[in-house]
Protein backbone atom coordinates (compact mmCIF):
# COMPACT_ATOMS: atom_id res chain seq x y z
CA UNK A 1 13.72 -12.59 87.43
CA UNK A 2 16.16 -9.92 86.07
CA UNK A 3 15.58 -6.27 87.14
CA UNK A 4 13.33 -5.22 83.94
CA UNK A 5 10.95 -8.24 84.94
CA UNK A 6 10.69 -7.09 88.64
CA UNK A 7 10.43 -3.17 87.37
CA UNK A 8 7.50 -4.93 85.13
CA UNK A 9 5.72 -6.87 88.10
CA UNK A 10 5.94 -4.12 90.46
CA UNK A 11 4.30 -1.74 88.10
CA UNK A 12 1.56 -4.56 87.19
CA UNK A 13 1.09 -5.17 90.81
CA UNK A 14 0.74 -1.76 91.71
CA UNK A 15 -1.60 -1.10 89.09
CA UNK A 16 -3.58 -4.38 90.28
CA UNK A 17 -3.70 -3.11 94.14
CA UNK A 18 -4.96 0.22 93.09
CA UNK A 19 -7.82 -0.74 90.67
CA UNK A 20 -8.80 -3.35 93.95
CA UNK A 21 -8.54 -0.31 95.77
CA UNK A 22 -5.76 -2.65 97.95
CA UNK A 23 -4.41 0.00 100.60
CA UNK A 24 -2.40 -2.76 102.25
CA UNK A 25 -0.95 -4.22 99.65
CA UNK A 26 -0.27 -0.78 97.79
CA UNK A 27 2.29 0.07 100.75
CA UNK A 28 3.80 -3.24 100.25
CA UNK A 29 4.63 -3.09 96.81
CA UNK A 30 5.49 0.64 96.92
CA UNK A 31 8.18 -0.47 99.62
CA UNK A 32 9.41 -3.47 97.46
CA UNK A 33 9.87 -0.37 94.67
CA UNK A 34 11.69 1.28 97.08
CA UNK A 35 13.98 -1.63 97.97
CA UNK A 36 14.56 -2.28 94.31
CA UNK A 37 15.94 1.47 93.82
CA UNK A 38 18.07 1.32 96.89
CA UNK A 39 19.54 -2.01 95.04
CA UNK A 40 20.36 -0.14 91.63
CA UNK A 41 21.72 2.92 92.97
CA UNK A 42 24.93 3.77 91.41
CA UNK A 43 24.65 1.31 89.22
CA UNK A 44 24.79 2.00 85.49
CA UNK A 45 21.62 1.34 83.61
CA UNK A 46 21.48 -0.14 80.05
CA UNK A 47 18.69 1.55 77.67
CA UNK A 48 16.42 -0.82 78.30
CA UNK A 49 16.66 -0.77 82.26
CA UNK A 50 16.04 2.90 81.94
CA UNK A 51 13.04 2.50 79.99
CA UNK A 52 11.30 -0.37 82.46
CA UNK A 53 12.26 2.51 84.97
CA UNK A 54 10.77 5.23 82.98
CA UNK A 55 7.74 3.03 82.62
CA UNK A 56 7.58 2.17 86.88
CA UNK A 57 8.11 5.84 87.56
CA UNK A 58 4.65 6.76 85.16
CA UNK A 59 3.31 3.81 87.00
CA UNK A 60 3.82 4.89 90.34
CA UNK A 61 3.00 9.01 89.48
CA UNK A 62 -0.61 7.45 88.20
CA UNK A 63 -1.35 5.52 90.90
CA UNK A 64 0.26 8.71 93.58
CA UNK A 65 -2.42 10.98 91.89
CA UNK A 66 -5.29 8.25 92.42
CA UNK A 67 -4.63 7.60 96.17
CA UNK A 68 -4.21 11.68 96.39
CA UNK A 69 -7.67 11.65 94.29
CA UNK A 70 -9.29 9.15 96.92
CA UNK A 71 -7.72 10.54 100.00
CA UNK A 72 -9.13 13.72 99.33
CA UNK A 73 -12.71 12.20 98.62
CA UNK A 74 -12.57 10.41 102.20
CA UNK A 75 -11.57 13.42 104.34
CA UNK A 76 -14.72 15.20 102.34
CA UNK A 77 -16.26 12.40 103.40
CA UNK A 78 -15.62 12.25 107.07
CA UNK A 79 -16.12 15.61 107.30
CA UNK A 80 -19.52 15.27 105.95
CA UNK A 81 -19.94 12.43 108.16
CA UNK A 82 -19.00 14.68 111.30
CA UNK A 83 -21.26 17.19 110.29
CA UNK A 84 -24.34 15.08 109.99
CA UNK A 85 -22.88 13.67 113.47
CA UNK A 86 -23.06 16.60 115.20
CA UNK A 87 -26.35 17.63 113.79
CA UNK A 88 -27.94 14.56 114.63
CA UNK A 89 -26.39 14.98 117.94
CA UNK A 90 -28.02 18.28 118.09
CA UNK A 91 -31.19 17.54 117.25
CA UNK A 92 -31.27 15.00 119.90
CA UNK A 93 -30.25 17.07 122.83
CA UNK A 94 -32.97 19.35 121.64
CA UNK A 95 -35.59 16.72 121.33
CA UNK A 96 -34.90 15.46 124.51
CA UNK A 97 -35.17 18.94 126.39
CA UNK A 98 -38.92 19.16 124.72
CA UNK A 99 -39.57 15.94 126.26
CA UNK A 100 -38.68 17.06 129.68
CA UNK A 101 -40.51 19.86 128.92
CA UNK A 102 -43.97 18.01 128.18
């Protein structure tokens, strides 16, 4: 596979991962991106490299905001979960004390 097939598969793949909501397998192909920019740096890039680049970089920005998107959802979840936690919690430190009470 020549570079502007591997920019194309990485940028498919990531794509894939995220819409399977793949965490795993996100990191992996966001380090294979990595490795493939540390391999073309300094080199010079024909037109159409660039523009399999280009393409990657929108790629990856997309799929940044998403994770960003879903990360932030979680901790609201969590902290939601923590909340009802503690209340719960609460509640049955105080229901017990009535009991002892009876």
């Amino acid at each position: 596979m020549d570079d502007i097939q591997v920019m194309r598969f990485l940028a498919r793949s990531l794509e894939h991962a995220a819409s399977q909501h793949d965490w795993p397998k996100m990191q992996e192909v966001d380090a294979q991106i990595a490795g493939l920019l540390t391999s073309l740096k300094g080199q010079a890039l024909s037109a159409d490299k660039r523009d399999a680049l280009a393409a990657l970089q929108q790629t990856h920005t997309r799929v940044s905001q998403f994770c960003q998107v879903q990360s932030e959802a979680l901790e609201k979840q969590i902290a939601r979960t923590r909340r009802n936690q503690e209340g719960a919690t609460a509640y049955a430190l105080f229901s017990g004390e009535e009991d002892f009470g009876q």
